[in-house]
Protein backbone atom coordinates (compact mmCIF):
# COMPACT_ATOMS: atom_id res chain seq x y z
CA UNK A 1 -17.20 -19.54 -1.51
CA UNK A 2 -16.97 -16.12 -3.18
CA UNK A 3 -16.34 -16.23 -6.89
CA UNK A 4 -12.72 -14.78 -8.01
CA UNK A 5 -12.96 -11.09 -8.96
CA UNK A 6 -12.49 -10.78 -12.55
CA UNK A 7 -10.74 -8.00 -14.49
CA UNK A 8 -13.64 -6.86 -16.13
CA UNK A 9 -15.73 -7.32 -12.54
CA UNK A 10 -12.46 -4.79 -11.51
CA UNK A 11 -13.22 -2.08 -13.86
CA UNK A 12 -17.08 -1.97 -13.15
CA UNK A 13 -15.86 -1.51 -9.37
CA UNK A 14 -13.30 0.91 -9.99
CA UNK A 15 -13.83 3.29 -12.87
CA UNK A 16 -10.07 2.60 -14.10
CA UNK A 17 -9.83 2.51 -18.00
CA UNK A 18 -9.16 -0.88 -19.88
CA UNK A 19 -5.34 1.13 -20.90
CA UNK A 20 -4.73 1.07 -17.40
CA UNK A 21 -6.11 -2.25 -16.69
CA UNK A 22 -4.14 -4.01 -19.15
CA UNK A 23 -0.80 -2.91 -17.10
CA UNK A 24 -2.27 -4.05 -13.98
CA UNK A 25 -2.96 -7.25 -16.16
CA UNK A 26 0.81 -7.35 -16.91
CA UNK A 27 1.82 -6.77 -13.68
CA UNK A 28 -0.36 -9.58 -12.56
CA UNK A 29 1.48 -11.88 -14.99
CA UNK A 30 4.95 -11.15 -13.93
CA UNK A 31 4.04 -11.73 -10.48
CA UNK A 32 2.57 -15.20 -11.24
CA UNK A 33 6.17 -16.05 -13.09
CA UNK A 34 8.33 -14.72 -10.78
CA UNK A 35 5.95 -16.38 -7.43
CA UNK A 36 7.47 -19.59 -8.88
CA UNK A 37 10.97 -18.23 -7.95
CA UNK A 38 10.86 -15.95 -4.77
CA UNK A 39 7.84 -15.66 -2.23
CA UNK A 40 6.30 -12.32 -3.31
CA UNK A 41 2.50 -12.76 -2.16
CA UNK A 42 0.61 -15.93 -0.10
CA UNK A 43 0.00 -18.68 -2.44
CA UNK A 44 -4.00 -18.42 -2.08
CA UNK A 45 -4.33 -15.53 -2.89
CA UNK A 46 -3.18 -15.54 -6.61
CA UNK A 47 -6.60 -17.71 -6.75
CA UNK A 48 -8.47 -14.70 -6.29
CA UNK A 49 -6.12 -11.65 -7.14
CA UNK A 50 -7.85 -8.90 -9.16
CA UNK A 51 -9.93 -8.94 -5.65
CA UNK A 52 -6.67 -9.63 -3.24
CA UNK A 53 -4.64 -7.38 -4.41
CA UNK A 54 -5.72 -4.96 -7.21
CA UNK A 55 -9.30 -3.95 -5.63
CA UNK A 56 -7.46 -4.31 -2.08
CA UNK A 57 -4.76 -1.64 -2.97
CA UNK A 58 -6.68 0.28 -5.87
CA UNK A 59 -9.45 1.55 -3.46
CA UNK A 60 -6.49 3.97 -1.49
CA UNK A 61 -6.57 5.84 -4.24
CA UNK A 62 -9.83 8.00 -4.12
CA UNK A 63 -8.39 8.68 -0.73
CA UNK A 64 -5.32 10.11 -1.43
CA UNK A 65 -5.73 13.79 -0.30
CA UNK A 66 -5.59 16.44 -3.67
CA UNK A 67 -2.11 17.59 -4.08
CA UNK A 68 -0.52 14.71 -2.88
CA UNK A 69 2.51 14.51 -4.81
CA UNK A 70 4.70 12.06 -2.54
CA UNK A 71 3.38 8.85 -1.46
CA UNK A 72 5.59 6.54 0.38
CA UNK A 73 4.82 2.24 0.78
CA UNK A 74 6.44 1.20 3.29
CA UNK A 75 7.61 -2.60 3.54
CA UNK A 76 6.38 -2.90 -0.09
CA UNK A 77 7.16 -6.43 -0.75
CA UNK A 78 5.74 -7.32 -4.68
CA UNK A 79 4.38 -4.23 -4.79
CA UNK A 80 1.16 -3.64 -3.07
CA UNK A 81 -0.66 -0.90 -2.70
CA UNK A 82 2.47 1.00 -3.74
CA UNK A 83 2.81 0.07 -7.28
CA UNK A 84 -0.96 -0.11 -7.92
CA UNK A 85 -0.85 3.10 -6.37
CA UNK A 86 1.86 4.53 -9.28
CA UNK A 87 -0.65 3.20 -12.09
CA UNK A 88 -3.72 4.10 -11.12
CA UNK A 89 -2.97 7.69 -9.94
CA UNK A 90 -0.64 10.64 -10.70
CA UNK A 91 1.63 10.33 -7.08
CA UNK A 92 5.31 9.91 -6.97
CA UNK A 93 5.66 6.71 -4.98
CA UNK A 94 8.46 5.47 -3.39
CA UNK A 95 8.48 1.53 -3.04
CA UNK A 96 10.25 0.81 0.29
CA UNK A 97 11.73 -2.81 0.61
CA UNK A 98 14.69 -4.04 2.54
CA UNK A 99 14.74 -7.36 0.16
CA UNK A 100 16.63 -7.28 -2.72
CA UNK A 101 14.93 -9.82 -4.93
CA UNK A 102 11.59 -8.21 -3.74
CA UNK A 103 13.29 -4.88 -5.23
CA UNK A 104 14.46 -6.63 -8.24
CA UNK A 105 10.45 -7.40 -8.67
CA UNK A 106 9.50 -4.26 -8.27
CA UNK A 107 11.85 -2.75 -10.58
CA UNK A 108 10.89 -5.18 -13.28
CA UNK A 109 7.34 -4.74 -12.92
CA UNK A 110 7.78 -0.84 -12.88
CA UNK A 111 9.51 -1.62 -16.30
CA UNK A 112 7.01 -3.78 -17.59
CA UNK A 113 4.10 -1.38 -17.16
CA UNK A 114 5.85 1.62 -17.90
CA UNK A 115 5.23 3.37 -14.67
CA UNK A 116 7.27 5.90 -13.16
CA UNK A 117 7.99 4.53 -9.10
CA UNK A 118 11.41 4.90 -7.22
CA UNK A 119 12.53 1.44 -5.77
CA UNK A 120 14.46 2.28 -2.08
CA UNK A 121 15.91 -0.84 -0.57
CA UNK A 122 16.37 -0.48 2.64
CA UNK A 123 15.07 -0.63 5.75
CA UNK A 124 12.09 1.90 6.49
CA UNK A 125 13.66 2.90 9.60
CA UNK A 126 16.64 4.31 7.93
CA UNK A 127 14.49 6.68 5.93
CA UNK A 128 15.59 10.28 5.57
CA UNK A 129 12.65 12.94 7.43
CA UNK A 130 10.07 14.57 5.57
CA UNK A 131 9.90 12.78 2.16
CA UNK A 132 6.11 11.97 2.13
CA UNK A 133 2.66 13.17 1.92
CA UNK A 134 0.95 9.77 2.50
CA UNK A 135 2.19 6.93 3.71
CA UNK A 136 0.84 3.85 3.31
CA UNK A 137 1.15 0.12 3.69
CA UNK A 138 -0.25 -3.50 3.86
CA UNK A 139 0.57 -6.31 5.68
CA UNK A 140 3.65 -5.15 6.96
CA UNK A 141 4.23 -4.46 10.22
CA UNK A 142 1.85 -3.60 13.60
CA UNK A 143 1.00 0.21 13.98
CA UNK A 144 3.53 0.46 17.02
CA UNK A 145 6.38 -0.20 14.38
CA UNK A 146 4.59 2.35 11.48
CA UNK A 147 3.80 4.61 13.56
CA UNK A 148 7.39 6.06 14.34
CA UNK A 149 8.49 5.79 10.60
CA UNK A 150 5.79 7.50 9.62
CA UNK A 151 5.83 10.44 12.31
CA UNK A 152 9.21 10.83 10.85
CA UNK A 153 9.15 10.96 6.61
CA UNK A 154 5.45 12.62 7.05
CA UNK A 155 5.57 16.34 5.98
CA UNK A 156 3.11 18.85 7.52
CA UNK A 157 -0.06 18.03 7.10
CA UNK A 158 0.80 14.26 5.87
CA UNK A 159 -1.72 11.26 5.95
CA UNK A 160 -1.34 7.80 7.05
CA UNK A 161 -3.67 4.90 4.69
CA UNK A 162 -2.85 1.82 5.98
CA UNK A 163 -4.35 -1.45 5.04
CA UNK A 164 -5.50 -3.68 8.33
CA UNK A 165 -7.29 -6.66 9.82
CA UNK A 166 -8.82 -8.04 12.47
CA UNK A 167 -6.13 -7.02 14.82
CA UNK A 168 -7.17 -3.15 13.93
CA UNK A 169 -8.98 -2.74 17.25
CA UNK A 170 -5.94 -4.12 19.28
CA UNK A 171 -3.29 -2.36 17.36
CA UNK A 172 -5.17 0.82 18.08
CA UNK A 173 -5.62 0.81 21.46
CA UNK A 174 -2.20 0.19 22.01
CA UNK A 175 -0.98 3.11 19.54
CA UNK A 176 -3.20 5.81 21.22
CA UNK A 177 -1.35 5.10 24.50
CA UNK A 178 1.91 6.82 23.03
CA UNK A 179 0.37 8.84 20.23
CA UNK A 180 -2.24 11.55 19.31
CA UNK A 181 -4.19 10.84 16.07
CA UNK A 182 -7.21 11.39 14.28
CA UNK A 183 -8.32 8.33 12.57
CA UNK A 184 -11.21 7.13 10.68
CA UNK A 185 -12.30 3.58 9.92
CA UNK A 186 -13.36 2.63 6.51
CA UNK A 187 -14.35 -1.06 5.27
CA UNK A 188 -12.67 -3.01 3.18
CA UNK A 189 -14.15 -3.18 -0.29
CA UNK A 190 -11.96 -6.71 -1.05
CA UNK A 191 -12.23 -8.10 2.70
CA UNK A 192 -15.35 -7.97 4.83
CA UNK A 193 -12.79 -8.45 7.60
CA UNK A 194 -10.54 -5.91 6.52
CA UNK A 195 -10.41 -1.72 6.99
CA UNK A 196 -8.09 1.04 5.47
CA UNK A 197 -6.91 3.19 8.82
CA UNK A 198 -6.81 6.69 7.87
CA UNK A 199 -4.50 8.85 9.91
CA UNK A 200 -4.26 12.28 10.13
CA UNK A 201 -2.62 14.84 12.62
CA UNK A 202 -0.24 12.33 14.14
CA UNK A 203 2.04 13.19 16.80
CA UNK A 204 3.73 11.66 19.71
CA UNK A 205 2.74 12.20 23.24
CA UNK A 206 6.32 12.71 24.11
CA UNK A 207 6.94 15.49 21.70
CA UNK A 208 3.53 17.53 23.30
């Protein structure tokens, strides 16, 4: 079994400063209080969660294309990568939620670590057009649900960086049936079995 990733382990793999680490620290703590409460993340994973969650969402961020100034997380939940996302890099980010109590999380640990984020609850299908330069996500919902949100809050020129497993392949497939996209694989630095889907140039076929 793989030993936990610790915060110091984190920094050697990232580059982020120990300022910065210390409110990822923080954020980690709240999460671990308020886990006893509401279901924010799976149980296991808080065994392991500089690796599950802060490597998992801080590696978007050398991908984030220069100038991005909107990023968008869609089905946000406690936070991830959206949030890690707002402290590790200078984007706007907009945490979208349609879970109150998840929201109430978010807006605490925004507090908490000082970071500039806008909480949206709602659903991400009620999104207004053309708010985002990325989009991005994890764990929360197939790419034939993401697909049309994100076709519709991208701007010109937008990217999709969206956090998958071992249904990937599947999901894929199935997308390219109804849409055009370039898309590049890249492995998961905190799951072998994982892969950030990079999307550019998305369009439906419908709209051709």
């Amino acid at each position: 079994m793989k030993q936990p990733l610790s915060r110091d382990g984190f920094r050697v793999l990232t580059g982020i400063d120990g300022a910065t680490t210390d409110r990822l620290a923080a954020y980690l703590d709240l999460l671990g209080h308020w886990q006893r409460r509401i279901n924010l993340v799976g149980a296991s994973t808080l065994a392991d969660p500089w690796r599950r969650h802060m490597l998992d969402s801080a590696q978007l961020a050398p991908l984030l294309p220069p100038g991005s100034a909107s990023v968008v997380d869609l089905g946000s939940g406690a936070g991830f990568p959206g949030l890690v996302l707002a402290i590790v890099s200078a984007a706007d980010v907009r945490l979208v939620d349609s879970d109150a109590r998840k929201c109430a999380f978010l807006r605490e640990a925004a507090r908490i670590t000082g970071t500039r984020a806008e909480i949206d609850n709602r659903r991400m299908d009620a999104l207004p057009p053309a708010i985002a330069d990325v989009v991005v996500a994890r764990a929360c919902a197939p790419l034939s649900a993401l697909l049309p949100v994100a076709a519709h809050i991208l701007r010109p020129g937008g990217r999709c960086l969206f956090l998958k497993g071992r249904t990937l392949d599947v999901e894929l497939t199935a997308a390219e049936k109804a849409w055009t996209l370039s898309t590049t694989c890249i492995g998961s630095r905190s799951d072998p079995a994982g892969a950030i889907l990079t999307i550019d140039r998305l369009q439906s076929r419908h709209d051709r």
